[in-house]
PDB file of N, CA and C in Angstrom:
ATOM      1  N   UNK A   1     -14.757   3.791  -1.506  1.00  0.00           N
ATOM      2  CA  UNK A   1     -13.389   3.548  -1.913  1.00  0.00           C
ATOM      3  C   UNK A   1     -12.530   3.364  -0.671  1.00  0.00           C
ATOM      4  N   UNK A   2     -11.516   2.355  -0.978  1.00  0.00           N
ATOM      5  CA  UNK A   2     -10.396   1.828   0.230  1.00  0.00           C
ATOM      6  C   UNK A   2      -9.297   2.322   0.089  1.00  0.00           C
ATOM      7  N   UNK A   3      -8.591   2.789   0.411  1.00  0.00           N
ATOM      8  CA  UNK A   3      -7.025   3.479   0.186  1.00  0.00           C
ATOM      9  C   UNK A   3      -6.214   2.329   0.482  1.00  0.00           C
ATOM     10  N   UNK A   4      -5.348   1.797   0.280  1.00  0.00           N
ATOM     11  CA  UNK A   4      -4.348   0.965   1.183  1.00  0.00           C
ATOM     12  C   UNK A   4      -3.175   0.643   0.223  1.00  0.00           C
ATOM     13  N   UNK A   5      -1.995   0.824   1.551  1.00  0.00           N
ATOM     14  CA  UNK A   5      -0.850   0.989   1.568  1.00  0.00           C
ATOM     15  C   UNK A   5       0.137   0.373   2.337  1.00  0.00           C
ATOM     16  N   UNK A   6       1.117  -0.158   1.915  1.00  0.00           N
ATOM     17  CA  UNK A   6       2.343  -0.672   2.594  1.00  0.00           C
ATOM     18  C   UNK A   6       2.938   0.594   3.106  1.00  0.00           C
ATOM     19  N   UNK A   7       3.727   0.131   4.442  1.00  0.00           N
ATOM     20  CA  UNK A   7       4.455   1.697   4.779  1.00  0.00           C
ATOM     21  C   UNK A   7       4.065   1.536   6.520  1.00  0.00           C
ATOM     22  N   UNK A   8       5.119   2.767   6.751  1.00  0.00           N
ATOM     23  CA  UNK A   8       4.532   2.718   8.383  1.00  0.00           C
ATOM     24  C   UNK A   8       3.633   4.499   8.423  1.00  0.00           C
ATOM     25  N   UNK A   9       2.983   3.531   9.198  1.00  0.00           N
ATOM     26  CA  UNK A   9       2.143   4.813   9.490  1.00  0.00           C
ATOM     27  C   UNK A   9       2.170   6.167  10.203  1.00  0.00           C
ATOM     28  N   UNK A  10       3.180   6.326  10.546  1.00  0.00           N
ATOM     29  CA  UNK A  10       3.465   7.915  10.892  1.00  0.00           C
ATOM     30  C   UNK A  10       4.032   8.380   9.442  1.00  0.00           C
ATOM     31  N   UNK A  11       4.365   7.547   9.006  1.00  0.00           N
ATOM     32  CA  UNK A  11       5.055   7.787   7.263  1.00  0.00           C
ATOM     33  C   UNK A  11       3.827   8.417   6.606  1.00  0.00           C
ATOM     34  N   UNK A  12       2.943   7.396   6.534  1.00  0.00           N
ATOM     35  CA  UNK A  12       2.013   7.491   4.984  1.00  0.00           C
ATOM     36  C   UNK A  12       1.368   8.274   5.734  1.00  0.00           C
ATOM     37  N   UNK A  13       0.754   8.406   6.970  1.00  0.00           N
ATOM     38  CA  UNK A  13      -1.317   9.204   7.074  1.00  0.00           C
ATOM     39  C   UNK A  13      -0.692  10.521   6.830  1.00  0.00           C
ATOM     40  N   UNK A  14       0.435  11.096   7.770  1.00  0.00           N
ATOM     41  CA  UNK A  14       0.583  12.611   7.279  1.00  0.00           C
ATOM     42  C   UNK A  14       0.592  12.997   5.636  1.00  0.00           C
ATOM     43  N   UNK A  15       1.517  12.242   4.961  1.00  0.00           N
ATOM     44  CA  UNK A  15       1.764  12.303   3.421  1.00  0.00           C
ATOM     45  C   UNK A  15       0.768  12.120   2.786  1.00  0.00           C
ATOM     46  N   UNK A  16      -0.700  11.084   3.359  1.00  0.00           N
ATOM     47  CA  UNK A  16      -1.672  10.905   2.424  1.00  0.00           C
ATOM     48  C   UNK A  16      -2.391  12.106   2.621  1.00  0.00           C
ATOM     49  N   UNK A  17      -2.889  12.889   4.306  1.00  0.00           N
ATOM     50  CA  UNK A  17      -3.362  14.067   4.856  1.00  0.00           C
ATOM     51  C   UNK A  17      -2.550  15.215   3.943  1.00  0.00           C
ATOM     52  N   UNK A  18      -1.503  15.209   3.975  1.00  0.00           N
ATOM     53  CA  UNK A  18      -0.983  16.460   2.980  1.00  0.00           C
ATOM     54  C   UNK A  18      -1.091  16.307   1.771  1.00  0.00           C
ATOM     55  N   UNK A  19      -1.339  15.316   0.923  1.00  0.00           N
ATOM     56  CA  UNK A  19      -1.926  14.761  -0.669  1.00  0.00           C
ATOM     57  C   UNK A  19      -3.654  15.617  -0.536  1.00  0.00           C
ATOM     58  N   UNK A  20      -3.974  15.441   0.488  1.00  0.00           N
ATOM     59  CA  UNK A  20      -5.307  15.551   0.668  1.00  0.00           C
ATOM     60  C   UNK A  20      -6.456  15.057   0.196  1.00  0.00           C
ATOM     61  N   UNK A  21      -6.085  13.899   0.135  1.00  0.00           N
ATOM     62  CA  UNK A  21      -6.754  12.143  -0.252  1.00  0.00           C
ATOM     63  C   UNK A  21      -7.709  12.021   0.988  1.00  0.00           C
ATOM     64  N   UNK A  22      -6.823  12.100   2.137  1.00  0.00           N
ATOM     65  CA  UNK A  22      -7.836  11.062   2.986  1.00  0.00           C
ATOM     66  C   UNK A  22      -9.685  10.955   3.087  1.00  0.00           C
ATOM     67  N   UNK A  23      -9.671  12.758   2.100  1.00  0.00           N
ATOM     68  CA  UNK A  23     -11.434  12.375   2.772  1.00  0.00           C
ATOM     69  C   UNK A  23     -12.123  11.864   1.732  1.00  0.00           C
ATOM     70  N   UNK A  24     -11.479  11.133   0.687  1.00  0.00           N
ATOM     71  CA  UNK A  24     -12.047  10.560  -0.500  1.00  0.00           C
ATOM     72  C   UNK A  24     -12.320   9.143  -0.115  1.00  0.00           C
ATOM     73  N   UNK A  25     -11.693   8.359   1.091  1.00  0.00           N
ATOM     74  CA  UNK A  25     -11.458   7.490   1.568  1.00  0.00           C
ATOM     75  C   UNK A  25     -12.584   7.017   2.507  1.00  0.00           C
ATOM     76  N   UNK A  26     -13.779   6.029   1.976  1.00  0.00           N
ATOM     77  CA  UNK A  26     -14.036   5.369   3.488  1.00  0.00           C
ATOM     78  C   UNK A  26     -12.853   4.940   4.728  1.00  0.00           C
ATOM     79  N   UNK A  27     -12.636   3.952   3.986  1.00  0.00           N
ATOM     80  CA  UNK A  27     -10.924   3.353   4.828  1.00  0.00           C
ATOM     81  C   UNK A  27      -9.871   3.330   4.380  1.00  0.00           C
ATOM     82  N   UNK A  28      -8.977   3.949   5.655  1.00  0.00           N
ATOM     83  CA  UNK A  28      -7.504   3.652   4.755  1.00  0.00           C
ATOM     84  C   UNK A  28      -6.712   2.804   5.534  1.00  0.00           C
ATOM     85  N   UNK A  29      -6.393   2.117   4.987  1.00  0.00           N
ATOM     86  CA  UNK A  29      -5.631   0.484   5.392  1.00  0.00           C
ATOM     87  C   UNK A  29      -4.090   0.525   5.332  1.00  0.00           C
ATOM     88  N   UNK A  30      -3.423   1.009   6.114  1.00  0.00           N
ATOM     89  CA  UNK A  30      -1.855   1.007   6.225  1.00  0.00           C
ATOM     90  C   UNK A  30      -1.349  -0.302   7.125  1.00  0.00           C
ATOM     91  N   UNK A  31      -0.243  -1.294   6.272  1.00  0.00           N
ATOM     92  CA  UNK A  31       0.353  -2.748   6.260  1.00  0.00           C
ATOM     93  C   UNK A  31       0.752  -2.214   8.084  1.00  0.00           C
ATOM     94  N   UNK A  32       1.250  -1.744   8.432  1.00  0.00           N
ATOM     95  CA  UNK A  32       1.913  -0.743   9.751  1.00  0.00           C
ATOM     96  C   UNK A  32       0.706  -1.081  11.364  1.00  0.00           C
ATOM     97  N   UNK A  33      -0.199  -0.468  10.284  1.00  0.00           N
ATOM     98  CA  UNK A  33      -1.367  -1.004  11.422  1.00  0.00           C
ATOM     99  C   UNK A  33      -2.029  -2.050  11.848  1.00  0.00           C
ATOM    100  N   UNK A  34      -1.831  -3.071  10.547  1.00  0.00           N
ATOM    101  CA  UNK A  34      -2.555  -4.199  10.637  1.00  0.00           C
ATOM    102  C   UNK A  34      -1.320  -5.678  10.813  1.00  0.00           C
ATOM    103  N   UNK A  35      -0.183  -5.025  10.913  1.00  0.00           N
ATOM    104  CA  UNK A  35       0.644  -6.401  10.842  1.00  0.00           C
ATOM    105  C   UNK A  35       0.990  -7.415   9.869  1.00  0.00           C
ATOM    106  N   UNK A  36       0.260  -6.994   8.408  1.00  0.00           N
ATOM    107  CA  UNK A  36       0.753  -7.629   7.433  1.00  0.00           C
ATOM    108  C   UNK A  36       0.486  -6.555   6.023  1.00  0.00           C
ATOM    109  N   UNK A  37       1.417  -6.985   5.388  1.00  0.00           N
ATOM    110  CA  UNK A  37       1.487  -6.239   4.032  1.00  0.00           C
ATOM    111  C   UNK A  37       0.926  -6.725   2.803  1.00  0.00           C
ATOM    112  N   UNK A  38       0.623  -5.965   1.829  1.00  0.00           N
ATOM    113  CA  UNK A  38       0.565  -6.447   0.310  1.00  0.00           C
ATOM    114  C   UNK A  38       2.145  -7.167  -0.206  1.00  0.00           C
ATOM    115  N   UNK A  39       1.774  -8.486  -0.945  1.00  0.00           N
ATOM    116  CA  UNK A  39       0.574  -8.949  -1.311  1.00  0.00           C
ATOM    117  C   UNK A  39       0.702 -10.443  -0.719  1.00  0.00           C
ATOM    118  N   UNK A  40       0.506 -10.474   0.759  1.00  0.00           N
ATOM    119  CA  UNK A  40       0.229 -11.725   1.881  1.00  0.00           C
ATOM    120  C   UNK A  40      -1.204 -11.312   1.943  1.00  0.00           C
ATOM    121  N   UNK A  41      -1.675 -12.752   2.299  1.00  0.00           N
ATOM    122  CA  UNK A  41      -3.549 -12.528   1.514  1.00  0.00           C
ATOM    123  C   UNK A  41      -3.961 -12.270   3.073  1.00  0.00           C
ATOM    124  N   UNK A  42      -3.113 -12.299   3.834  1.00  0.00           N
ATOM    125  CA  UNK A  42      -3.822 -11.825   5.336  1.00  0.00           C
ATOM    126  C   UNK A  42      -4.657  -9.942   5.191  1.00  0.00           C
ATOM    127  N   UNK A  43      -3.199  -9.416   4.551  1.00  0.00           N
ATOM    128  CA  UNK A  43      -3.605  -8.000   4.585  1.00  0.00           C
ATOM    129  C   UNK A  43      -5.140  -7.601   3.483  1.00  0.00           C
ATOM    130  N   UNK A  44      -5.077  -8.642   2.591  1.00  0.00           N
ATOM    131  CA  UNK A  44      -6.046  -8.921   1.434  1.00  0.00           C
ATOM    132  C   UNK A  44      -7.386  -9.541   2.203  1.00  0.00           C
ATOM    133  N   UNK A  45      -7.209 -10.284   3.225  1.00  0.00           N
ATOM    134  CA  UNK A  45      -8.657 -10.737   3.982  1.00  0.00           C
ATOM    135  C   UNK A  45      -8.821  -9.596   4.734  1.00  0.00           C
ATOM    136  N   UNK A  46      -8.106  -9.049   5.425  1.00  0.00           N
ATOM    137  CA  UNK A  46      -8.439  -7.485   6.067  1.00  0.00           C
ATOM    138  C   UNK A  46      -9.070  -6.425   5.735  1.00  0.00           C
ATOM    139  N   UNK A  47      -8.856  -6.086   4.264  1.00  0.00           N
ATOM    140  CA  UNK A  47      -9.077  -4.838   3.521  1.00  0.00           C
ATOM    141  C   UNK A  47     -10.564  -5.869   3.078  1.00  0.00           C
ATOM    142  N   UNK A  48     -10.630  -6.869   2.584  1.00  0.00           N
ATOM    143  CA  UNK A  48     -11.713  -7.119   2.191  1.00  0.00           C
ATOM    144  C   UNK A  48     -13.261  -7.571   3.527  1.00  0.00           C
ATOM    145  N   UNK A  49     -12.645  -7.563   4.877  1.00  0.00           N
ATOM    146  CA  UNK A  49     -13.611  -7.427   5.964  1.00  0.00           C
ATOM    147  C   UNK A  49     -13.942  -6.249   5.995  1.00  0.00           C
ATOM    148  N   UNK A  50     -13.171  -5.249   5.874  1.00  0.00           N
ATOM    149  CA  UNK A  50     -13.295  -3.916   6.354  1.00  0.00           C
ATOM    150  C   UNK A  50     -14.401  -3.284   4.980  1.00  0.00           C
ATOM    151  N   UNK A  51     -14.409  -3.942   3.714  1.00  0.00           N
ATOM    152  CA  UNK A  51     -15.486  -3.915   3.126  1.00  0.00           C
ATOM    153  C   UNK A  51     -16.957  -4.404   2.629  1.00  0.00           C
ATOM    154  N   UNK A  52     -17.000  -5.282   4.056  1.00  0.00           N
ATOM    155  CA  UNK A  52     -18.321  -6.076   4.214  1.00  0.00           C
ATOM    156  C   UNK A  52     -18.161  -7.046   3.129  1.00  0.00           C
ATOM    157  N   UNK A  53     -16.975  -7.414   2.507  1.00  0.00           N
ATOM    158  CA  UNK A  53     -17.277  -8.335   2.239  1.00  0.00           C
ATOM    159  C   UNK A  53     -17.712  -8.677   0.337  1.00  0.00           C
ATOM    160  N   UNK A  54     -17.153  -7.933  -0.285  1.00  0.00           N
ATOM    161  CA  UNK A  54     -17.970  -7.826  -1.509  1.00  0.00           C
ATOM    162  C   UNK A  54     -17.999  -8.735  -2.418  1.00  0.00           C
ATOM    163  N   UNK A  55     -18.194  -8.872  -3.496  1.00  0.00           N
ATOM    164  CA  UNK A  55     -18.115  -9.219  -4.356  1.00  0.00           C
ATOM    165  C   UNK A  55     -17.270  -9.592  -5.579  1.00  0.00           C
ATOM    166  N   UNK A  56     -16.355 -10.165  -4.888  1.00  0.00           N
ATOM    167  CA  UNK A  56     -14.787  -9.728  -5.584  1.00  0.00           C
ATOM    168  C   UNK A  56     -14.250  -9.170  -6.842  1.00  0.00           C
ATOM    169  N   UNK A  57     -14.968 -10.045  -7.319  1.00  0.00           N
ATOM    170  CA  UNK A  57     -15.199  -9.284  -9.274  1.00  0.00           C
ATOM    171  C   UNK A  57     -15.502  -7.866  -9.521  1.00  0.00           C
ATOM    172  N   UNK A  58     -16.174  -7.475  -8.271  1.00  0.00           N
ATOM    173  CA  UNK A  58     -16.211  -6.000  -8.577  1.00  0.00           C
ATOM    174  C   UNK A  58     -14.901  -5.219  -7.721  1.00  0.00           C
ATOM    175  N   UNK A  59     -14.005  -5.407  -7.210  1.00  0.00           N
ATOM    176  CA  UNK A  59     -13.093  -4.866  -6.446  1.00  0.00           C
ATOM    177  C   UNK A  59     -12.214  -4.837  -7.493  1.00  0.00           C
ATOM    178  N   UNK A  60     -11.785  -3.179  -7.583  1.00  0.00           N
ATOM    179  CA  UNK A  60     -10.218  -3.083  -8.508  1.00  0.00           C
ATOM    180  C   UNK A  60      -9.173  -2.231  -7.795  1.00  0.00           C
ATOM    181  N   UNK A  61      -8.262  -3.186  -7.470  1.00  0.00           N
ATOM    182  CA  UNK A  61      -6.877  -2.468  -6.738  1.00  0.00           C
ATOM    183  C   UNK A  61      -6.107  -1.992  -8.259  1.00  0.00           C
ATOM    184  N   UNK A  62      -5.777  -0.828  -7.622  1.00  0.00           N
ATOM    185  CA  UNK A  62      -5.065   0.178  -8.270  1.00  0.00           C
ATOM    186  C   UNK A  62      -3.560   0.316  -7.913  1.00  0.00           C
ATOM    187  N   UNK A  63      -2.602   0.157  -8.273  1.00  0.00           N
ATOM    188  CA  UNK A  63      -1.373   0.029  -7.767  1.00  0.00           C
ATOM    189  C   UNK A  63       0.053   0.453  -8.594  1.00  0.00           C
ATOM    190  N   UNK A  64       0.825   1.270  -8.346  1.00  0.00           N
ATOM    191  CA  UNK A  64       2.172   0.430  -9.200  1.00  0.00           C
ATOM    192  C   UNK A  64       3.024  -0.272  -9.186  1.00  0.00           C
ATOM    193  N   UNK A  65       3.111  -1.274  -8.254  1.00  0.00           N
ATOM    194  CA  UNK A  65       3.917  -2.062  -7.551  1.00  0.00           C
ATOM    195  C   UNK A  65       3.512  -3.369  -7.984  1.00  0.00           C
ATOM    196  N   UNK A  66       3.926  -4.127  -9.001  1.00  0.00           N
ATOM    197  CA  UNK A  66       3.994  -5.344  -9.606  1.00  0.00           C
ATOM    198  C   UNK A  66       3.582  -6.570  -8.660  1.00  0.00           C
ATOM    199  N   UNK A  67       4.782  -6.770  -8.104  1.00  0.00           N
ATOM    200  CA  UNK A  67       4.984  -7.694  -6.986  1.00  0.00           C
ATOM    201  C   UNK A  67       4.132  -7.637  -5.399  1.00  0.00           C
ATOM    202  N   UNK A  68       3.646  -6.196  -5.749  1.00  0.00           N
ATOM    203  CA  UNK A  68       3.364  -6.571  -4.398  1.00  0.00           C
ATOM    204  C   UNK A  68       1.450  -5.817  -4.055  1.00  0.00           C
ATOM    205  N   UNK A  69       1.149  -5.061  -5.172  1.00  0.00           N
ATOM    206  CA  UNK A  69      -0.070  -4.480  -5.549  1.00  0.00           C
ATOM    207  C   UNK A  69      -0.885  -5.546  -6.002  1.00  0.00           C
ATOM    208  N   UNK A  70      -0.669  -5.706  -7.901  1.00  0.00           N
ATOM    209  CA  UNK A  70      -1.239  -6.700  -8.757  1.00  0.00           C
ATOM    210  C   UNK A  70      -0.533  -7.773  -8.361  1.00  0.00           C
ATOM    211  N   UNK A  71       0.624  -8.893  -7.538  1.00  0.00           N
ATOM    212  CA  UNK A  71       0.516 -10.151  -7.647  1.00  0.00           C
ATOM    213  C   UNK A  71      -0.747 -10.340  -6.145  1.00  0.00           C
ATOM    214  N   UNK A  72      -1.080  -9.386  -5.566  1.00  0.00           N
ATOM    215  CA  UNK A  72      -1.675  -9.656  -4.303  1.00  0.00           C
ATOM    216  C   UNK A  72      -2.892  -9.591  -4.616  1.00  0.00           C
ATOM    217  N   UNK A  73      -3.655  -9.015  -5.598  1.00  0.00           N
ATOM    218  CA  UNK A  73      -4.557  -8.665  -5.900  1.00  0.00           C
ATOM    219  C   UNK A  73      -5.093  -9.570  -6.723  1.00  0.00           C
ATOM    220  N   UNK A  74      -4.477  -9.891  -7.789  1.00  0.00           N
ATOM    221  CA  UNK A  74      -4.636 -11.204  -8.465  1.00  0.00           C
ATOM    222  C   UNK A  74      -4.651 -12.527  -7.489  1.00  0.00           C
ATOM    223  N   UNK A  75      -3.749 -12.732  -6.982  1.00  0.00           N
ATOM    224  CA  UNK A  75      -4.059 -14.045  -5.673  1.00  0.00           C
ATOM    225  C   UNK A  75      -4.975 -14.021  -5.208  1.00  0.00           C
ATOM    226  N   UNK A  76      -5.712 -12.978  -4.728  1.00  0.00           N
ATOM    227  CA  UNK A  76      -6.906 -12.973  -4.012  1.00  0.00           C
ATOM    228  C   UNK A  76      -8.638 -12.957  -4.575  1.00  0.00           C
ATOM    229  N   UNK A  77      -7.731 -12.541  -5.492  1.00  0.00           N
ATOM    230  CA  UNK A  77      -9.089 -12.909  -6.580  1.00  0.00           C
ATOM    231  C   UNK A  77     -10.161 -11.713  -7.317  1.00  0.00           C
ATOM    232  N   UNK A  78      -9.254 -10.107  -6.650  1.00  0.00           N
ATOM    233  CA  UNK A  78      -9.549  -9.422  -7.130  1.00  0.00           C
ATOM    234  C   UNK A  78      -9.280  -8.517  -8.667  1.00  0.00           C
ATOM    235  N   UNK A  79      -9.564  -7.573  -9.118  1.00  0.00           N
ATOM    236  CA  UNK A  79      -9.266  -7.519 -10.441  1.00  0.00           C
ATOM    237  C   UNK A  79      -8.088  -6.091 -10.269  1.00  0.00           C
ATOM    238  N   UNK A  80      -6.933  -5.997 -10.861  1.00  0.00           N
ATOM    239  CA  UNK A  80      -6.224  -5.229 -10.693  1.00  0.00           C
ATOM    240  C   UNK A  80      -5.734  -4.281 -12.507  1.00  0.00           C
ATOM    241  N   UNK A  81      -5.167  -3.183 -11.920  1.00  0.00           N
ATOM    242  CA  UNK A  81      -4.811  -2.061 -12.574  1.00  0.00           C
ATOM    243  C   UNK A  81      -3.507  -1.813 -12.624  1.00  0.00           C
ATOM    244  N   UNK A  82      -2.449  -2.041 -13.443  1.00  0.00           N
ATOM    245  CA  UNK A  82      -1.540  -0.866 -12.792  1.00  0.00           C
ATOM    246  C   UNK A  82      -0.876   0.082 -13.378  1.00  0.00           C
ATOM    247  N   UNK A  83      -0.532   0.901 -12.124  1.00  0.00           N
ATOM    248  CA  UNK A  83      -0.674   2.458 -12.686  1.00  0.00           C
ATOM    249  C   UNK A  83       1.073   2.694 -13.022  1.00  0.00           C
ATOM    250  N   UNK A  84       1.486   1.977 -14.493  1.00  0.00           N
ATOM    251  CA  UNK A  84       2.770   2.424 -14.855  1.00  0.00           C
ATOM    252  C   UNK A  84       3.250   3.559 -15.422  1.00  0.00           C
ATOM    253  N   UNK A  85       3.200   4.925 -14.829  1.00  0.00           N
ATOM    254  CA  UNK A  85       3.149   6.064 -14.726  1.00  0.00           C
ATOM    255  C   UNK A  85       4.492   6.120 -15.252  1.00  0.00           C
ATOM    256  N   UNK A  86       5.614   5.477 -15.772  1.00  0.00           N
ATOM    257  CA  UNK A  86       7.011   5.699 -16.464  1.00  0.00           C
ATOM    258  C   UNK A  86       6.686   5.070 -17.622  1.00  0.00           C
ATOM    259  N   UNK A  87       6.328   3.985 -18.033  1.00  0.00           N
ATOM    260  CA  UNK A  87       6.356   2.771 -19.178  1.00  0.00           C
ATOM    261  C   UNK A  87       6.896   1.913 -19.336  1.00  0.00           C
ATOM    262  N   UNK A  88       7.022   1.833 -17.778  1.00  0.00           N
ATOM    263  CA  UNK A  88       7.933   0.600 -17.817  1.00  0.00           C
ATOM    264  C   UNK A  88       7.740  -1.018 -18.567  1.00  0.00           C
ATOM    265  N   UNK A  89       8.161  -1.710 -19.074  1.00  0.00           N
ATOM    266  CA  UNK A  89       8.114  -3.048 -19.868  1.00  0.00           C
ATOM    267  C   UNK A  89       7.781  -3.887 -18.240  1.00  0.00           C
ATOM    268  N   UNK A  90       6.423  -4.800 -18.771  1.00  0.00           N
ATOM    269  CA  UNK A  90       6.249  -5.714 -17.797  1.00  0.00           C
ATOM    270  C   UNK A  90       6.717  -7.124 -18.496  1.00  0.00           C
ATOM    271  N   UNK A  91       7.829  -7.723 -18.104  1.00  0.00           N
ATOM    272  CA  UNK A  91       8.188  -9.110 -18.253  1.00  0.00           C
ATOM    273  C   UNK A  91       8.475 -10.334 -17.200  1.00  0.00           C
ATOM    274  N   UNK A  92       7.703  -9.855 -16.254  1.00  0.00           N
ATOM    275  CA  UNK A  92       7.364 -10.653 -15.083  1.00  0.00           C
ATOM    276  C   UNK A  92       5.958 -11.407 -15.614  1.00  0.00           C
ATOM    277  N   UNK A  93       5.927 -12.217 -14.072  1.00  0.00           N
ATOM    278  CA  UNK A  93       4.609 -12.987 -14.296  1.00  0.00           C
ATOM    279  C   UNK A  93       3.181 -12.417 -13.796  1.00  0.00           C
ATOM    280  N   UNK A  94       3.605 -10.944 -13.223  1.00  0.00           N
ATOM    281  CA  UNK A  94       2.154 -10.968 -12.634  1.00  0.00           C
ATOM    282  C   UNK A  94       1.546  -9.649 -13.528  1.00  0.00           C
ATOM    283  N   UNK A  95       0.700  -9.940 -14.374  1.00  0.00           N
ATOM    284  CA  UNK A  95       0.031  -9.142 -15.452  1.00  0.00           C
ATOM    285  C   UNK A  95      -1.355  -8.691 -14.908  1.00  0.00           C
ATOM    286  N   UNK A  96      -1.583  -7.485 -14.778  1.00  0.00           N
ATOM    287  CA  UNK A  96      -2.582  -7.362 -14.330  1.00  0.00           C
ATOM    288  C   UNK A  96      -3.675  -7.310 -15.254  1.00  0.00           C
ATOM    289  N   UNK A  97      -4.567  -6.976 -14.918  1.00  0.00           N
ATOM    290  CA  UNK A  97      -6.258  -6.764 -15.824  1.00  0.00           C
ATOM    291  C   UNK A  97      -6.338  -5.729 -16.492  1.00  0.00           C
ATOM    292  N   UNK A  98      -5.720  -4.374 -16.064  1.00  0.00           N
ATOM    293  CA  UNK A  98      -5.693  -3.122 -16.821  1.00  0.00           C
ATOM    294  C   UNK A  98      -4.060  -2.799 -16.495  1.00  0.00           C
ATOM    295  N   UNK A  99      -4.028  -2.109 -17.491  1.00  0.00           N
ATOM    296  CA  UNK A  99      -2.838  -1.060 -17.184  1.00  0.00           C
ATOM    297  C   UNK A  99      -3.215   0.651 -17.862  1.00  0.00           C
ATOM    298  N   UNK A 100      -2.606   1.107 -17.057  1.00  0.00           N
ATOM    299  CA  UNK A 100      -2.538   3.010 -17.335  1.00  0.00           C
ATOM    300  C   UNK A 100      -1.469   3.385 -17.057  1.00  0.00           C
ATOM    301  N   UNK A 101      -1.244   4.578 -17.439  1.00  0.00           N
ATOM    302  CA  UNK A 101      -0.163   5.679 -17.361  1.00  0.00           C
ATOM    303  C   UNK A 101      -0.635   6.911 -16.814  1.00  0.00           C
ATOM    304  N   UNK A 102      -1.711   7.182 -16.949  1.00  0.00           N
ATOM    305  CA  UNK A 102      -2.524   8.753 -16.357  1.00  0.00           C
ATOM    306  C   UNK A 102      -3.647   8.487 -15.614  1.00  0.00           C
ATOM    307  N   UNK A 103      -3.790   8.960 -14.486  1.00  0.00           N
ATOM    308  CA  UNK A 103      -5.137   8.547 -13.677  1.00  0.00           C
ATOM    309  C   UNK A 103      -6.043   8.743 -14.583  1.00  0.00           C
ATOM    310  N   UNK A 104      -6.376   9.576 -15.356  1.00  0.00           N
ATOM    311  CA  UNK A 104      -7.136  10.328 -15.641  1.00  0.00           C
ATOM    312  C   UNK A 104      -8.003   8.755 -16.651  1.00  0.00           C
ATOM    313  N   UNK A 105      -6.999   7.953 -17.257  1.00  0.00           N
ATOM    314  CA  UNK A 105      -7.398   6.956 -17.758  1.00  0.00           C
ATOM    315  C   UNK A 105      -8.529   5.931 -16.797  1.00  0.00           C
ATOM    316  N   UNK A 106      -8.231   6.087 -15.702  1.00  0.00           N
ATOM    317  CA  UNK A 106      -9.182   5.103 -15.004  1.00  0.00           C
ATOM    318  C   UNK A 106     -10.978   5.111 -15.260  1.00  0.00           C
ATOM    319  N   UNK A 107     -11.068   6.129 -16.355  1.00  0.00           N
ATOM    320  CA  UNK A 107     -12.564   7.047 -16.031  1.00  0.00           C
ATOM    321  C   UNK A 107     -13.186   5.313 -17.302  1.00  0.00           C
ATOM    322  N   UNK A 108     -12.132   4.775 -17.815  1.00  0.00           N
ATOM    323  CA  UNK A 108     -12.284   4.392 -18.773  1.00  0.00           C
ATOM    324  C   UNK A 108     -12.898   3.047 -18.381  1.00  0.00           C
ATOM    325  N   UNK A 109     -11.941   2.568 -17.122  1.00  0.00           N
ATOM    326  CA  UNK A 109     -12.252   1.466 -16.677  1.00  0.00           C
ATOM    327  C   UNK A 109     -13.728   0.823 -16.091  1.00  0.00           C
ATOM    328  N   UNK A 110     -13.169   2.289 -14.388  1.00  0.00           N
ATOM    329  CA  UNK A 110     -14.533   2.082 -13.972  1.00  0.00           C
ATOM    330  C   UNK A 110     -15.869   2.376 -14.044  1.00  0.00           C
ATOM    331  N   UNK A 111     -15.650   3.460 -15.145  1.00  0.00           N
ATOM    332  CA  UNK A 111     -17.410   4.171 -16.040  1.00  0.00           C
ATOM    333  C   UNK A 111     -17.945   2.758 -16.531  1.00  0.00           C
ATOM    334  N   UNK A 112     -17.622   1.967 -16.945  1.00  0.00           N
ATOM    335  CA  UNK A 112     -17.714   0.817 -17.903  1.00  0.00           C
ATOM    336  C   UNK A 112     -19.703   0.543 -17.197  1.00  0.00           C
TER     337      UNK A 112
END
C-alpha cells in the first residue's frame, strides 16, 4: 500500500507519524516532495514508478477530495473510491468507481 498526499511535508509526515499510519505504508508520497500534486498526472506517473509499475486496473486511490483525488485518479487510469465521510451530494463531473462513508466499508471493495 501507497499513502499519498497533497500538503507540505513538515505538515503531513508528523500528522501521518502521530495518526500512526506510516508503518502500514510501503511509500508515502507527499505533492511537497515531489514537486507536483494530485490530480497533475506527473504526481500520478510518480506514485505509479514508485510502484514498479502495475497494473492499473488493479490500483484503487482512496480519497475525499473530488477534484483533486478521483478526477486524478480517473485521468490516469486508475480505479478510484471516495471516502464521503459527511454525504455530501456529488454533482460534479468526476464520479468515481466506489463511494463510502466508513472505512470500515472498504473490506467490501477490496476483499472482492
Amino acid at each position: 500500500m501507497v499513502l499519498v498526499t497533497n500538503g507540505l511535508s513538515e505538515v503531513q509526515r508528523p500528522r501521518l507519524a502521530n495518526a500512526g499510519l506510516t508503518e502500514y505504508f510501503e511509500h508515502i508520497i507527499i505533492s511537497d516532495e515531489i514537486s507536483s500534486a494530485k490530480p497533475q498526472q506527473a504526481f500520478f506517473d510518480y506514485c505509479h514508478n514508485k510502484m514498479n509499475y502495475p497494473d492499473k486496473g488493479r490500483v484503487l486511490v482512496i480519497g475525499d477530495t473530488l477534484k483533486s483525488d478521483i478526477r486524478g485518479a480517473r485521468a490516469f487510469g486508475y480505479k478510484s473510491c471516495w471516502f464521503n465521510h459527511d454525504g455530501l451530494n456529488n454533482e460534479g463531473t468526476d464520479q468515481p468507481d466506489y463511494e463510502i462513508r466508513k472505512l470500515e466499508e472498504l473490506l467490501r471493495i477490496v476483499l472482492v
